[in-house]
Protein backbone atom coordinates (compact mmCIF):
# COMPACT_ATOMS: atom_id res chain seq x y z
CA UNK A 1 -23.97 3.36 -16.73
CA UNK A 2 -23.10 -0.11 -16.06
CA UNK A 3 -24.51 -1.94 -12.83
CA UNK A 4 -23.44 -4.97 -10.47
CA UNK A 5 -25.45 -7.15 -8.38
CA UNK A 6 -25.29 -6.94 -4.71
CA UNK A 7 -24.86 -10.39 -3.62
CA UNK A 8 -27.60 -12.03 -2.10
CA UNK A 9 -30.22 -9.16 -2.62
CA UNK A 10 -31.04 -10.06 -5.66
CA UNK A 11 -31.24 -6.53 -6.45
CA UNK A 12 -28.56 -4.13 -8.98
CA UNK A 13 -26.06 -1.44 -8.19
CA UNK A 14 -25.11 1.38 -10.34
CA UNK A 15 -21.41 0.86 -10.62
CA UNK A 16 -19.15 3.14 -8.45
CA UNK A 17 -18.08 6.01 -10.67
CA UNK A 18 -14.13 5.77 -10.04
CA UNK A 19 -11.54 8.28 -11.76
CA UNK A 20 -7.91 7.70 -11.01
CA UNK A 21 -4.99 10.80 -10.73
CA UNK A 22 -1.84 9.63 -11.97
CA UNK A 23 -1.13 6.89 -13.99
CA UNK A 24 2.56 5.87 -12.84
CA UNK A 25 3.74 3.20 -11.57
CA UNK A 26 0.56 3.27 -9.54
CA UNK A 27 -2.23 3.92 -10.93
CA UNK A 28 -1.24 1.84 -14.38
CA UNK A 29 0.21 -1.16 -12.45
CA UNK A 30 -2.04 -1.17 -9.37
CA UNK A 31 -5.02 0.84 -9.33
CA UNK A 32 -6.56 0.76 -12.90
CA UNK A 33 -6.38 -3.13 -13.13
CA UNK A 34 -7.77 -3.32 -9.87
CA UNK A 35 -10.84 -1.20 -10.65
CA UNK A 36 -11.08 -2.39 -13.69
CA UNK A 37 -11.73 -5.81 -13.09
CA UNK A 38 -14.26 -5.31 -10.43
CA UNK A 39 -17.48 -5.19 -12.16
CA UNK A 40 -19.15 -2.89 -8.98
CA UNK A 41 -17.05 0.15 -10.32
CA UNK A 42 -16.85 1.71 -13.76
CA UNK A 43 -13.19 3.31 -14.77
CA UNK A 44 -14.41 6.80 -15.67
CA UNK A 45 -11.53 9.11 -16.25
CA UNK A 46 -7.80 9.33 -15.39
CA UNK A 47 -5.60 12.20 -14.87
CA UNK A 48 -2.04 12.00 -16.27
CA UNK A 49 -0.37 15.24 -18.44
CA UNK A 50 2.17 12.55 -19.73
CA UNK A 51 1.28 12.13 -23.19
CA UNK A 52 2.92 8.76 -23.57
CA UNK A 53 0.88 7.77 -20.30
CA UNK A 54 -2.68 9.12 -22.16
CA UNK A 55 -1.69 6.86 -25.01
CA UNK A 56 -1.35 4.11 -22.95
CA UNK A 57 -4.33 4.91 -20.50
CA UNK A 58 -6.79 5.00 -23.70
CA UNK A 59 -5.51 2.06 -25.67
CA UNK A 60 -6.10 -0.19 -22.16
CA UNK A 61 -9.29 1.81 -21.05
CA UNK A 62 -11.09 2.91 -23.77
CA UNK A 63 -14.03 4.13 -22.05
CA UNK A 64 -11.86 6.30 -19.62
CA UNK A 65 -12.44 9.91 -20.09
CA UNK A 66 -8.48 11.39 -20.10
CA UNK A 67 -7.99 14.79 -18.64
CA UNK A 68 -4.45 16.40 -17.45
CA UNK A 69 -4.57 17.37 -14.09
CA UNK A 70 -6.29 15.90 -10.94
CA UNK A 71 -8.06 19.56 -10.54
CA UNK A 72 -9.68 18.62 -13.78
CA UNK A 73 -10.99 15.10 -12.16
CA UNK A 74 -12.06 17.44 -9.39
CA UNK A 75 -14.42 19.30 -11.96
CA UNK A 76 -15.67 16.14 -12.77
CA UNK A 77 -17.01 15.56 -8.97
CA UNK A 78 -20.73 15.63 -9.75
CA UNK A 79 -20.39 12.70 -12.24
CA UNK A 80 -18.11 10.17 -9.91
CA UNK A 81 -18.40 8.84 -6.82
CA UNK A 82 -15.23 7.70 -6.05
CA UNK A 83 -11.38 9.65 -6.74
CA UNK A 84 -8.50 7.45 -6.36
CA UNK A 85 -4.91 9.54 -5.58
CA UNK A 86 -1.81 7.51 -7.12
CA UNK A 87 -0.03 10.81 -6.71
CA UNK A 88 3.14 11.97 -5.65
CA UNK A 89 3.10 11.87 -1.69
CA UNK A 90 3.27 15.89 -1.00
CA UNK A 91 -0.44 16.15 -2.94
CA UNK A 92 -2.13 13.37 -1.08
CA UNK A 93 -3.12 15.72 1.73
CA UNK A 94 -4.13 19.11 -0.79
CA UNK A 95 -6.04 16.48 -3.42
CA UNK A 96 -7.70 14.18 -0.74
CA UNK A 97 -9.32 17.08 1.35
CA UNK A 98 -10.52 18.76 -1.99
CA UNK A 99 -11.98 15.36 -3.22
CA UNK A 100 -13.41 15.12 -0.11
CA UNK A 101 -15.06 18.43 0.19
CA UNK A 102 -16.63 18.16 -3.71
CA UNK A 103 -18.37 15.06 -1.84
CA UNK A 104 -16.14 12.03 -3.40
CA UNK A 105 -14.77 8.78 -1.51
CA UNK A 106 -11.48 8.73 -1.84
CA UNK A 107 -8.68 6.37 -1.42
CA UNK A 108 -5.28 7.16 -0.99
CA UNK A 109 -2.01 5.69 -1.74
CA UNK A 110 0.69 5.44 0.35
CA UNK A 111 1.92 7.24 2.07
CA UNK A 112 -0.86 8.47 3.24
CA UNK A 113 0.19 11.90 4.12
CA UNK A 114 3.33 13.65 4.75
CA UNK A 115 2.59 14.39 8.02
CA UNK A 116 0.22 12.27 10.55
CA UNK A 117 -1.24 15.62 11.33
CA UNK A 118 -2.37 16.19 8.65
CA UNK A 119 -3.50 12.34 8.07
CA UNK A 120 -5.74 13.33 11.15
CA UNK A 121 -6.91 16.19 9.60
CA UNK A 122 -8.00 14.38 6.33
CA UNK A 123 -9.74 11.51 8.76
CA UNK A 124 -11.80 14.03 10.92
CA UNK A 125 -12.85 15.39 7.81
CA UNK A 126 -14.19 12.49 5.95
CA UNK A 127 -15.93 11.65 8.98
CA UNK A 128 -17.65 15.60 8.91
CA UNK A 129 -18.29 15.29 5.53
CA UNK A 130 -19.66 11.26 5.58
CA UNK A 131 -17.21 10.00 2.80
CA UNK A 132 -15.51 6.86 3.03
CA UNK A 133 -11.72 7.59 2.97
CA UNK A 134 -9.38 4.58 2.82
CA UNK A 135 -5.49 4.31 2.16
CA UNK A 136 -4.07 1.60 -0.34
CA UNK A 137 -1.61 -0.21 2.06
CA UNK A 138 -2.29 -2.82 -0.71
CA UNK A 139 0.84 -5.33 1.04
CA UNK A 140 -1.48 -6.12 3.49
CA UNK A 141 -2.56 -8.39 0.62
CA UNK A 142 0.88 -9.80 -0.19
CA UNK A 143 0.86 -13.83 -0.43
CA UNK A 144 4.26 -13.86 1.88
CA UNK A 145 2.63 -11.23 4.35
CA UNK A 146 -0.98 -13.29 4.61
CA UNK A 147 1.42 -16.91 4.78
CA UNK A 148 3.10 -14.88 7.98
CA UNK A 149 0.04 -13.69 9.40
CA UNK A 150 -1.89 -17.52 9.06
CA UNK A 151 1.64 -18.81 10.85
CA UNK A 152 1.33 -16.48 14.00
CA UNK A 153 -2.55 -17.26 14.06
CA UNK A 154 -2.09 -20.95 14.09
CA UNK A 155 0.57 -20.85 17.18
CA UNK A 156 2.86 -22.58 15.32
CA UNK A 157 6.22 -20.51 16.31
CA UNK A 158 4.85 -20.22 20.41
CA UNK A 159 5.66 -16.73 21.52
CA UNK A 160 7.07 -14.49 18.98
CA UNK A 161 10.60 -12.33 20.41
CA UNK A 162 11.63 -11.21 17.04
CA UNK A 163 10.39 -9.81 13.69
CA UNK A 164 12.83 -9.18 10.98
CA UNK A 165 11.40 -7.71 7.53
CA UNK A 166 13.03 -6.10 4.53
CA UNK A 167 12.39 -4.42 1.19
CA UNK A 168 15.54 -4.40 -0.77
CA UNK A 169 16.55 -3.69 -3.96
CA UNK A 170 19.09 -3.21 -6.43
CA UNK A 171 18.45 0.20 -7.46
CA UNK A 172 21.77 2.36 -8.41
CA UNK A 173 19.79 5.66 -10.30
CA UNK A 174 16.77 7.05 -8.95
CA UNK A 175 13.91 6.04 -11.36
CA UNK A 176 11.57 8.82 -11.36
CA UNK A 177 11.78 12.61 -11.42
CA UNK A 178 9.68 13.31 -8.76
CA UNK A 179 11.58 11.03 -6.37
CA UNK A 180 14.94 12.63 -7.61
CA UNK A 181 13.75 16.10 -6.32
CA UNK A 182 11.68 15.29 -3.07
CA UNK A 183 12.87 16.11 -0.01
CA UNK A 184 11.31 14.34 3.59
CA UNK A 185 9.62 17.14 3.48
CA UNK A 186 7.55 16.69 0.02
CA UNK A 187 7.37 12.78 0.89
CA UNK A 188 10.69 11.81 -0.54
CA UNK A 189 12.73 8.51 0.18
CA UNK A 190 12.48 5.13 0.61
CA UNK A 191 11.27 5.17 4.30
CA UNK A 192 8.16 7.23 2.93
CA UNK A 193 7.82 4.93 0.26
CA UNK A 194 8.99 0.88 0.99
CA UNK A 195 9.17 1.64 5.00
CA UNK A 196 5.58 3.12 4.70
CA UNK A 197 4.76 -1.02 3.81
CA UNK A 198 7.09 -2.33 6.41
CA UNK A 199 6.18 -0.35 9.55
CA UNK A 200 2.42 -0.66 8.51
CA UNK A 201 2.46 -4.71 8.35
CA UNK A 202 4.98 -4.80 11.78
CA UNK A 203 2.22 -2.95 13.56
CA UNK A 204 -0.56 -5.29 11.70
CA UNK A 205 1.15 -8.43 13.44
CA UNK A 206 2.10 -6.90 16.46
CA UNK A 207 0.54 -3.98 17.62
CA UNK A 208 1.23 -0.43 18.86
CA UNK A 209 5.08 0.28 19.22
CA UNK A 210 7.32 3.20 19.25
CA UNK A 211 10.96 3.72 17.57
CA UNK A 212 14.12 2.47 19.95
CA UNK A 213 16.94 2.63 16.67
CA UNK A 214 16.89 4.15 13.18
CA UNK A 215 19.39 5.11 10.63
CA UNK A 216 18.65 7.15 7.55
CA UNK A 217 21.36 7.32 4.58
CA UNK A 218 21.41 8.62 1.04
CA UNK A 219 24.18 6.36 -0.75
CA UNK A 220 23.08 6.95 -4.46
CA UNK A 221 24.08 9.68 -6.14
CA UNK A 222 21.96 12.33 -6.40
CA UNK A 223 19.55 10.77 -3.81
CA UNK A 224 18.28 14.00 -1.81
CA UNK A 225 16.65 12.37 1.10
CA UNK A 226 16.86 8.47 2.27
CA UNK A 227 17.82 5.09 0.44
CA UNK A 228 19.16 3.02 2.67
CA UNK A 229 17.30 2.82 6.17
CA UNK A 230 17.19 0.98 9.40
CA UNK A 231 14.02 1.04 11.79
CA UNK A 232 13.95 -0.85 14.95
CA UNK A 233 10.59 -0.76 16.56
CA UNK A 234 9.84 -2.36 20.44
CA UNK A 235 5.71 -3.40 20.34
CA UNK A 236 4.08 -3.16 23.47
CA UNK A 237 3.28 -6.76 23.10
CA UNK A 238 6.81 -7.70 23.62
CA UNK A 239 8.62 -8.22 19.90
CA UNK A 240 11.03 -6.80 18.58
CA UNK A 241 10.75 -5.52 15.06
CA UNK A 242 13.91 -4.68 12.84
CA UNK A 243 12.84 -3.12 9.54
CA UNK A 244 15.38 -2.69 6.33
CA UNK A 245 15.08 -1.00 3.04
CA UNK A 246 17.21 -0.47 1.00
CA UNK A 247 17.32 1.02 -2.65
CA UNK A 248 20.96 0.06 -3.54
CA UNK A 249 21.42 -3.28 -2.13
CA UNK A 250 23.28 -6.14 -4.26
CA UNK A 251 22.67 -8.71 -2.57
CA UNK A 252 19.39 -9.64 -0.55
CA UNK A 253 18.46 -10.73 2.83
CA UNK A 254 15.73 -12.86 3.73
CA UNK A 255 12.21 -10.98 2.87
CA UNK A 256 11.22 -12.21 6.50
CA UNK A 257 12.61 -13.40 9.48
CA UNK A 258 10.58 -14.57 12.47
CA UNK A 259 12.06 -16.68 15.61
CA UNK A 260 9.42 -17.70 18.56
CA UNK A 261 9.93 -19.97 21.20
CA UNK A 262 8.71 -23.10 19.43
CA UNK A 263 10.63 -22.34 16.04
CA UNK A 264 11.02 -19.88 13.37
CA UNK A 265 10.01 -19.09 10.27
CA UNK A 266 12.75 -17.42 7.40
CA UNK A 267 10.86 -16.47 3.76
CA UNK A 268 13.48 -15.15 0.89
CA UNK A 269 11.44 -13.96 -2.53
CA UNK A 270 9.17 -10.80 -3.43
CA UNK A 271 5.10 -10.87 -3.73
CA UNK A 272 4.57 -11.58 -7.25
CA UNK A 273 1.80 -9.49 -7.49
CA UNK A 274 3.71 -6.68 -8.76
CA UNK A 275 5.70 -8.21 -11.38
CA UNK A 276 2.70 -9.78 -13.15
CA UNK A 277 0.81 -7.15 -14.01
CA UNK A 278 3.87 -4.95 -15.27
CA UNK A 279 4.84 -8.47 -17.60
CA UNK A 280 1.21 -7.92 -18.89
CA UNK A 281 -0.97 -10.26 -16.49
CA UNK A 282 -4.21 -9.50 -15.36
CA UNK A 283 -5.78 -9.90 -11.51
CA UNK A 284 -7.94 -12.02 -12.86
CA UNK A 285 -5.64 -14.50 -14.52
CA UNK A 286 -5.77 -18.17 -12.81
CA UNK A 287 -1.82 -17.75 -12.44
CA UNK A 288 -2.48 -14.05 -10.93
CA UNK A 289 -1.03 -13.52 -6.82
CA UNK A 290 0.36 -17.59 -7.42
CA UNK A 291 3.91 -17.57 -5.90
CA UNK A 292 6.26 -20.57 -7.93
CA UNK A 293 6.73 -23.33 -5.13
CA UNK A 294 10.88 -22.65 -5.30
CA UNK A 295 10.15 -19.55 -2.50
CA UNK A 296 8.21 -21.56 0.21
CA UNK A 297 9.27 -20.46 3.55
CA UNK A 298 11.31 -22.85 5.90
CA UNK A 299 9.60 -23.50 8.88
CA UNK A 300 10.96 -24.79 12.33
CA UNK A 301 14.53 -25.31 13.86
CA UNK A 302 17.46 -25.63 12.12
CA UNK A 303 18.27 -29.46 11.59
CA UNK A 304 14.40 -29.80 11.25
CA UNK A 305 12.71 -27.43 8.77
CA UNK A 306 9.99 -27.73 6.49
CA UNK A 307 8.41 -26.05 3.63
CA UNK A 308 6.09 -23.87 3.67
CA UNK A 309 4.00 -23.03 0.52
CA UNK A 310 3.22 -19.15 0.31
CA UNK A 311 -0.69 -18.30 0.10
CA UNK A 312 -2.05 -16.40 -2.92
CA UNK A 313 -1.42 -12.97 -3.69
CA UNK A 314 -4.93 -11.22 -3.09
CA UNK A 315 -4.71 -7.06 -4.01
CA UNK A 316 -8.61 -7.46 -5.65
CA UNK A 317 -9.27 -8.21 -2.14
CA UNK A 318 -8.62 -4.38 -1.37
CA UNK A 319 -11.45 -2.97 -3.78
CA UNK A 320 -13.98 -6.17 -3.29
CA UNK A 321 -14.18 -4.51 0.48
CA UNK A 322 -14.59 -0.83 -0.18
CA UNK A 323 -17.22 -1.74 -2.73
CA UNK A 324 -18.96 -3.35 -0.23
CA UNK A 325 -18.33 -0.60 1.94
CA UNK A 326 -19.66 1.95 -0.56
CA UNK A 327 -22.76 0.00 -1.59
CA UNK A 328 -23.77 -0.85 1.92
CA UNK A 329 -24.68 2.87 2.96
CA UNK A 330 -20.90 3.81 2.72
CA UNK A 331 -20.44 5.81 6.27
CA UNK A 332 -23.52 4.50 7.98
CA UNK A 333 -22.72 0.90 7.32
CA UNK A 334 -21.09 -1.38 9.95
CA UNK A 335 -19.15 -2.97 7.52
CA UNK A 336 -15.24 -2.10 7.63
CA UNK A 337 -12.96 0.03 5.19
CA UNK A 338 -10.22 -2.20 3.77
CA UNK A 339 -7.80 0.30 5.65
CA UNK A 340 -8.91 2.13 8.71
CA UNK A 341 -7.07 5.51 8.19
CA UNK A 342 -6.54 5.27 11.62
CA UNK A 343 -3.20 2.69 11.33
CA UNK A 344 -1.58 4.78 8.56
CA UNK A 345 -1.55 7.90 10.85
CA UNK A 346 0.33 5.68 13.24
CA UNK A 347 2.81 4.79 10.85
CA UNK A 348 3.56 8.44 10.19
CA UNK A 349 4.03 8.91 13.67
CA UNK A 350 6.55 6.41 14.22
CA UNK A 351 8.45 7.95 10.65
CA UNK A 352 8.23 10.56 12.16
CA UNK A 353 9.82 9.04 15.53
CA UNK A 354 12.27 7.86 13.34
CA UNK A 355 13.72 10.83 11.53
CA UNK A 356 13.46 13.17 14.24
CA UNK A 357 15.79 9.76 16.36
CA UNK A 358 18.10 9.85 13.25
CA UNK A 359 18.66 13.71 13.00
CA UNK A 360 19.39 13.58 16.84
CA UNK A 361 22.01 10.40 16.24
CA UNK A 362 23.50 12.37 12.74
């Protein structure tokens, strides 16, 4: 068993045990790098039946026990400490309550749940059983998102009216089986999926706020739930958030849009992040979460902008504070999850505003 220091104690850690279910898109692009560049946590097994995705799982993590199912990770419980769900959405709630009740941490992807009931559920539970239970909202980390949040900080756009944020993409066939078969139900569509990021960073900025507008379409063909969406949310602090996504969009509006009563801001360009590690980067790379200079922001009035230089992608940051977390007494210590469950099960609610708005509108 490998071991990290704890900073500053001048003592070692055993390395959190980690096994991640499902090597997809997220676990092979987000979660497994992640982990696996931390030196607090050892990668100890993944789940994936895919046999092209066990080839590829062993030939990057050697050491990685491979099993097929997350039940068999389960069986695994008294050998790990922490279970990682990159999972379809409709298993998040079934997998993260049994993780939780074989005595793992566990974080979640997004969304976190289905249903903020049962995101409730899974919180009251973790806090019963002592586990630390976080949710990988990981675009709290984006470079454009952090570059946003510094702005509003600083004062630099006075009092904020407006919010305008998108996720768009060109898209025309739905990518994975899962996704083609899901219903809202099972966690389909692209509010569950890109809107999950949107309405969690609006509420980040701005605070509580409940749906006043939303509009749910399936354009593609053989889309079964939602790929182009519209979400207009009224904060009780006073802005105005209006949230697009869209999986069959050909041409792109700005990423952000924020107007204040000193100036605005307008930010066109996608978090790198991503990209990098599917071209074969690493988040430890010098180049890693570095955004090229040709997608600053504009900043201030029209006649009178100026550049502004997006901040550095930082995902790591994500597992550098749940190991700290974990190795500082996990539920008895003060220090913070990197997501408090508690803002993902307010997301749900307003999705779930939002549909029910949209059925009554259809």
């Amino acid at each position: 068993m490998s071991t990290e220091a704890t900073p500053g104690s001048g003592l070692s850690k055993p390395a959190i045990r980690t096994a991640v279910a499902g090597f997809g898109l997220s676990g092979r692009v987000f979660h497994a790098p992640l982990i696996a560049a931390n030196p607090a946590y050892s990668l100890d097994a993944i789940a994936t039946s895919d046999a092209g995705r066990q080839e590829d799982a062993s030939a990057s993590y050697p050491a990685a026990r491979l099993v097929n199912t997350p039940a068999d990770l389960l069986a695994l419980a008294g050998d790990l400490d922490l279970v990682v769900l990159g999972t379809p959405p409709a298993t998040h709630y079934p997998l993260a309550k049994a993780a939780l009740e074989a005595g793992l941490d566990v974080v979640v992807d997004k969304p976190f749940a289905v249903r903020s009931a049962e995101g409730r559920e899974l919180a009251d539970l973790a806090a019963r059983r002592g586990r630390v239970l976080t949710v990988f909202q990981n675009r709290r980390w984006d470079g454009d998102y952090l570059t946003v949040k510094g702005l509003l900080e600083s004062g630099a756009l006075g009092t904020v009216t407006r919010f305008e944020s998108r996720f768009e993409r060109w898209s025309p066939e739905v990518s994975k089986a899962w996704k083609a078969e899901a219903t809202a139900d099972a966690g389909g569509g692209v509010l569950f999926d890109l809107g999950t990021h949107l309405i969690d960073q609006s509420l980040q900025l701005f605070g509580p706020a409940t749906v006043t507008h939303a509009e749910l379409r399936a354009r593609r063909q053989g889309e079964k739930t939602d790929d182009d969406v519209f979400v207009a949310l009224q904060h009780d602090s006073g802005v105005v958030s209006h949230l697009w996504m869209n999986m069959l969009c050909a041409q792109q509006g700005p990423r952000y849009r924020l107007l204040g009563s000193e100036g605005g801001f307008t930010k066109h360009g996608v978090d790198p992040q991503e990209p990098y590690i599917v071209a074969g980067g690493g988040p430890l790379d010098e180049e890693y979460g570095v955004e090229g200079a040709e997608w600053a922001g504009l900043l201030g009035r029209d006649g009178h902008l100026d550049r502004l230089s997006t901040e550095r992608g930082a995902y790591p940051e994500f597992y550098r504070i749940l190991a700290d977390k974990i190795n500082d007494g996990g539920t008895a210590s003060p220090l913070p999850v990197p997501v408090d469950p508690a803002g993902p099960i307010e997301v749900l609610k307003l999705i779930e505003q939002a549909r029910e708005m949209a059925t009554q509108r259809a």
